[in-house]
C-alpha atoms as a PDB file:
ATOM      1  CA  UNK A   1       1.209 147.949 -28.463  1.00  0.00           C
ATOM      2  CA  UNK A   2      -0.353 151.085 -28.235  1.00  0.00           C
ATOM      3  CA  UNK A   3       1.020 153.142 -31.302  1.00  0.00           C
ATOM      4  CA  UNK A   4      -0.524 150.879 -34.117  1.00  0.00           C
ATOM      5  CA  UNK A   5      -3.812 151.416 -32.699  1.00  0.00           C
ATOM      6  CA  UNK A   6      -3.428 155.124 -31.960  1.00  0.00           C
ATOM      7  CA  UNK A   7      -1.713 155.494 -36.000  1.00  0.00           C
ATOM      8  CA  UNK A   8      -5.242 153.837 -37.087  1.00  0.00           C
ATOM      9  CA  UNK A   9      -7.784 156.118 -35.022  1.00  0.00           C
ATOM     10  CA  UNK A  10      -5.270 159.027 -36.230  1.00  0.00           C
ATOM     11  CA  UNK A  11      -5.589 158.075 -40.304  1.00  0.00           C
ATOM     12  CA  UNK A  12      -9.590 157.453 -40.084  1.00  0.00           C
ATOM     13  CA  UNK A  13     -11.149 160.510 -42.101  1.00  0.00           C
ATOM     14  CA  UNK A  14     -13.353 161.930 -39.394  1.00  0.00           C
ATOM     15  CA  UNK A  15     -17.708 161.925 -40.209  1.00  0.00           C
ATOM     16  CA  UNK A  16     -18.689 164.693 -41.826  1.00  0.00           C
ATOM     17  CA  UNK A  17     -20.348 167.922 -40.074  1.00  0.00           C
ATOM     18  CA  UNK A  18     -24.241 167.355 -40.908  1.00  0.00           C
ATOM     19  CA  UNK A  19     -26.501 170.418 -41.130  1.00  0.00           C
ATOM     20  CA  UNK A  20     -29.866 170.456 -41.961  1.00  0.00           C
ATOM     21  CA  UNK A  21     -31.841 173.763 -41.470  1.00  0.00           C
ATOM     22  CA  UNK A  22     -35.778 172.858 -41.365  1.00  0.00           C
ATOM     23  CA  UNK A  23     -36.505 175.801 -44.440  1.00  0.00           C
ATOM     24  CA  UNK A  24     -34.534 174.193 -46.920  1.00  0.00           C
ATOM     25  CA  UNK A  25     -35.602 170.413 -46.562  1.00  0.00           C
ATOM     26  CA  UNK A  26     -36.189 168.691 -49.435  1.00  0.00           C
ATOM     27  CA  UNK A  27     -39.599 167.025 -48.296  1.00  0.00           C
ATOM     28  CA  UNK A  28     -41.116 164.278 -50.090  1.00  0.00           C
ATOM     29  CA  UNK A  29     -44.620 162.314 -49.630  1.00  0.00           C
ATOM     30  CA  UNK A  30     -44.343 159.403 -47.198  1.00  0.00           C
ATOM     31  CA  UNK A  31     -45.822 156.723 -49.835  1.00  0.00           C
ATOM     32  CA  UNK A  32     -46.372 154.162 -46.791  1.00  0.00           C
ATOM     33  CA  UNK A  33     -48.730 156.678 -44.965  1.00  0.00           C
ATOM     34  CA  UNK A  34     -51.974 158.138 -45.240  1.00  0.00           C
ATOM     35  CA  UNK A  35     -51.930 161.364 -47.737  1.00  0.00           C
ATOM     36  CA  UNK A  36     -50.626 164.603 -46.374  1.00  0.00           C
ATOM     37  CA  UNK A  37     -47.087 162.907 -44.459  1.00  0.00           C
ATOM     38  CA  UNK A  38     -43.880 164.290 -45.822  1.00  0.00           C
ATOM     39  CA  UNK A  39     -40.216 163.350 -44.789  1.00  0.00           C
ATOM     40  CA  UNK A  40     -36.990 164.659 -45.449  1.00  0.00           C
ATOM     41  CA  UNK A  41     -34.063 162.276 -45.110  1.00  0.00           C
ATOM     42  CA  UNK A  42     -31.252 164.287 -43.527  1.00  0.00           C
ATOM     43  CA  UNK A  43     -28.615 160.894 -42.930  1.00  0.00           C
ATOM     44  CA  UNK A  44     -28.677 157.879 -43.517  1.00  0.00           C
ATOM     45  CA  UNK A  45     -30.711 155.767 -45.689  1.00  0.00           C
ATOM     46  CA  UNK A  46     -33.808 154.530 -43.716  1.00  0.00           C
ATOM     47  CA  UNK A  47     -34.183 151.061 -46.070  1.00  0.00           C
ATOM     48  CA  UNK A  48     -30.287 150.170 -44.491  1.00  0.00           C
ATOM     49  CA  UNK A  49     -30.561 151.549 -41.708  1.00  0.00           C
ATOM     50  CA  UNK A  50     -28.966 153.877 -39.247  1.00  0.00           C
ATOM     51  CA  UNK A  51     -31.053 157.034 -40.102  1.00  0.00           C
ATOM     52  CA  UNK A  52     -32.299 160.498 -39.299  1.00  0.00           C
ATOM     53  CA  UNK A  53     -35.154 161.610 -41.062  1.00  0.00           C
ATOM     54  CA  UNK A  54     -37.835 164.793 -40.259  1.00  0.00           C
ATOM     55  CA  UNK A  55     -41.220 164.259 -41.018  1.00  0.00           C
ATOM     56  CA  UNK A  56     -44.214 166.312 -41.042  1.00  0.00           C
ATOM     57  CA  UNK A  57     -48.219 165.757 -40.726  1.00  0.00           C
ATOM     58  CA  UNK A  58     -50.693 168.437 -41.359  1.00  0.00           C
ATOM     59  CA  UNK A  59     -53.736 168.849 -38.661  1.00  0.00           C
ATOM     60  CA  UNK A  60     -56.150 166.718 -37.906  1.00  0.00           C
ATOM     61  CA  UNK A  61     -54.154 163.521 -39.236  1.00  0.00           C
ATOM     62  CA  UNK A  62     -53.686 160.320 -37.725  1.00  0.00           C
ATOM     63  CA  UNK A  63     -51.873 157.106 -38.536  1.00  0.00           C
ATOM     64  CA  UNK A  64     -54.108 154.101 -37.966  1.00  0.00           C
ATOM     65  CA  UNK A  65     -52.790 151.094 -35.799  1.00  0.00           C
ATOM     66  CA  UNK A  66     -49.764 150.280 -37.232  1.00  0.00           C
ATOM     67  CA  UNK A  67     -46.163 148.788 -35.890  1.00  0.00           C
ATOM     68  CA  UNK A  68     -42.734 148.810 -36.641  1.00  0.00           C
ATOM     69  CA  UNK A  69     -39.719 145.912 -36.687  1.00  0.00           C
ATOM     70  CA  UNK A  70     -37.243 147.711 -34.893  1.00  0.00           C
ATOM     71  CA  UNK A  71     -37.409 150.095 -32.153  1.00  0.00           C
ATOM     72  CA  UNK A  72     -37.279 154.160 -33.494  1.00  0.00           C
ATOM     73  CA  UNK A  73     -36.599 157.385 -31.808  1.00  0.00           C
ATOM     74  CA  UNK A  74     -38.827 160.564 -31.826  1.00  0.00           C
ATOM     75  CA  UNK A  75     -38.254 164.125 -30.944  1.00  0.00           C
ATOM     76  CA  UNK A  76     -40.721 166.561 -31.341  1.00  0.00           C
ATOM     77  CA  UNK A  77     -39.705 169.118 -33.514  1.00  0.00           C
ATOM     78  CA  UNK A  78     -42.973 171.444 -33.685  1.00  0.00           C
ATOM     79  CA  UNK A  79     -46.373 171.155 -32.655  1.00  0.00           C
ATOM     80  CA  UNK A  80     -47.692 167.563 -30.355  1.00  0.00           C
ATOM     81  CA  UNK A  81     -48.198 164.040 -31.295  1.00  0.00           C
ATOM     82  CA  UNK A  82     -50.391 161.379 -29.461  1.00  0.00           C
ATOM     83  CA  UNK A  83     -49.973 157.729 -29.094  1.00  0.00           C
ATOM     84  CA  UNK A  84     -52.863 156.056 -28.242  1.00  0.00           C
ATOM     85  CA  UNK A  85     -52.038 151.849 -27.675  1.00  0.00           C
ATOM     86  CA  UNK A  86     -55.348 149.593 -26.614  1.00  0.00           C
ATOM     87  CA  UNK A  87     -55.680 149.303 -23.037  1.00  0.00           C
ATOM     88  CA  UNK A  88     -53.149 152.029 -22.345  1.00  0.00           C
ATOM     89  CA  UNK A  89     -53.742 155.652 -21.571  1.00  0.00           C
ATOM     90  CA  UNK A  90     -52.824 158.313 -24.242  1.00  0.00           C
ATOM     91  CA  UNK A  91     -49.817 160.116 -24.462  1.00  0.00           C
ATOM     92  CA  UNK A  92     -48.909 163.449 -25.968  1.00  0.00           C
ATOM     93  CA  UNK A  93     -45.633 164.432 -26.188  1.00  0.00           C
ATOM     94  CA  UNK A  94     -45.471 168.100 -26.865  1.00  0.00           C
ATOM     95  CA  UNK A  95     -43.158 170.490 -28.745  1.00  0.00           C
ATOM     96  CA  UNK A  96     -39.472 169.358 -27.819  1.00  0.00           C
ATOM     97  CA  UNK A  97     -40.485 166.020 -26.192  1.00  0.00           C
ATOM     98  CA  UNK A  98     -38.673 162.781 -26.831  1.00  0.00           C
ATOM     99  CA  UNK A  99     -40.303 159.330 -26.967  1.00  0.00           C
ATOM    100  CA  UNK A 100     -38.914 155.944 -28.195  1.00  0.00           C
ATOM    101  CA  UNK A 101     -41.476 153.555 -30.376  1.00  0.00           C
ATOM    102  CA  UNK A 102     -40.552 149.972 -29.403  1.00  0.00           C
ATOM    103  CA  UNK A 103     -40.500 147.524 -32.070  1.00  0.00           C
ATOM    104  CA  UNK A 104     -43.516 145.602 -32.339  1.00  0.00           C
ATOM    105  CA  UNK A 105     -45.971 147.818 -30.346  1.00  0.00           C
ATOM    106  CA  UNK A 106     -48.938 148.523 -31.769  1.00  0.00           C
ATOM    107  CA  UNK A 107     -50.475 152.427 -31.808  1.00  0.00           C
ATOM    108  CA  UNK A 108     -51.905 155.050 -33.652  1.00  0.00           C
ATOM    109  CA  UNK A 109     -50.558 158.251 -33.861  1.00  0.00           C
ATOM    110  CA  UNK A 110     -52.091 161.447 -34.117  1.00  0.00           C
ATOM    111  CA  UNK A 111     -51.377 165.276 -34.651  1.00  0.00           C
ATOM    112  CA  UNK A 112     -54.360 167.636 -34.017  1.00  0.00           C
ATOM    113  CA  UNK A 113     -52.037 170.872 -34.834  1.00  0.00           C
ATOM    114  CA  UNK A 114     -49.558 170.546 -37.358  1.00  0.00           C
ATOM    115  CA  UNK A 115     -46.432 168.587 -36.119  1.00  0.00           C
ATOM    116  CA  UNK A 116     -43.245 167.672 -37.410  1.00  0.00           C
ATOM    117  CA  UNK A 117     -40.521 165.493 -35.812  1.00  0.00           C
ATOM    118  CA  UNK A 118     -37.175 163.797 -35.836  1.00  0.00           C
ATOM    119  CA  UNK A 119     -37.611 160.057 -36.196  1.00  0.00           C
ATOM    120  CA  UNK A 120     -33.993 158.147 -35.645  1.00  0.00           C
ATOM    121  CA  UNK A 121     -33.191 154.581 -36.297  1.00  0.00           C
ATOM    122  CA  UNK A 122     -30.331 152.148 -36.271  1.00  0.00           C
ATOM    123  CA  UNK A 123     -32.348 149.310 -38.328  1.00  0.00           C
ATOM    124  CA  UNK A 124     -33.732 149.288 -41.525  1.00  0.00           C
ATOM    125  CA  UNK A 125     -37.490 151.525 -41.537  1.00  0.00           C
ATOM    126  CA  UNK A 126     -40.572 150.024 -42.065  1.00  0.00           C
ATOM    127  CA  UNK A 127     -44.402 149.973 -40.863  1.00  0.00           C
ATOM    128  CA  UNK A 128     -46.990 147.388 -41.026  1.00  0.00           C
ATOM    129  CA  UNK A 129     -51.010 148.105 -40.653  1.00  0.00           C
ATOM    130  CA  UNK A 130     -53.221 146.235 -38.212  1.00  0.00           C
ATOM    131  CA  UNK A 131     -55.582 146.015 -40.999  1.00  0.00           C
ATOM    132  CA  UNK A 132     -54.321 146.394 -44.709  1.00  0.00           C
ATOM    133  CA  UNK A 133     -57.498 148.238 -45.553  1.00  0.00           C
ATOM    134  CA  UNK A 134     -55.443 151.415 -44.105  1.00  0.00           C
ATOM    135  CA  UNK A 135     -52.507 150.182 -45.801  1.00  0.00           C
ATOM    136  CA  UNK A 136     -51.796 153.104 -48.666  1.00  0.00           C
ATOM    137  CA  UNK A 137     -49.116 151.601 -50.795  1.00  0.00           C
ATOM    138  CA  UNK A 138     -52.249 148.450 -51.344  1.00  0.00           C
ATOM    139  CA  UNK A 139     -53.852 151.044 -52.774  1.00  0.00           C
ATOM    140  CA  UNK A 140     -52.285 151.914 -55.883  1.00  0.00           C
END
């Protein structure tokens, strides 16, 4: 009863090793936030789902109030990130730091330095604005 299953773990071609050094990233604007957000996809596709991508802000940015479907996964690559969510305290999660966004909570996000992270999800990406004013993509 075994062996069949054993033969079919045996003949499935195994993932592929995934390496992704920071320096040679192909990084690309983040059309769905503010100017100055780049990402690099490094697996996955995040419109399907089940994806790793790095992204990086410049100083001084911020990402007004804005939510996500499905719950994503941070780490902190470089530099700190806040998340600031009304009636909560703020929370910075510095260089190496992990956090998880869960879906539907509303926050802003914030970089005073320069930060980059690793965002990871296992549903399709997307982000929604509390206002659509701060909506980029309605602004084309």
């Amino acid at each position: 009863m075994l062996l069949p299953l054993t033969l079919c773990l045996l003949s499935a071609a195994p993932e592929p090793m995934i390496v992704a050094q920071y320096g040679a990233l192909q990084w690309k604007p983040k059309e769905a936030l503010p100017p100055g957000a780049f990402a690099s996809v490094v697996r996955g596709d995040p419109a399907k789902g089940d994806y790793d991508f790095i992204a990086r802000f410049p100083a001084h940015y911020t990402v007004p109030e804005h939510w996500h479907t499905h719950e994503v996964w941070v780490v902190m690559l470089k530099g700190s990130m806040t998340i600031a969510r009304k009636g909560e305290k703020d929370v910075t999660i510095g260089e190496s730091g992990f956090f998880s966004l869960p879906a539907a909570m509303h926050y802003v996000a914030r970089c005073e330095g320069e930060c980059s992270f690793l965002v990871h999800g296992n549903q399709p990406f997307d982000i929604f604005y509390a206002d659509d004013k701060d909506d980029p993509r309605k602004k084309r």
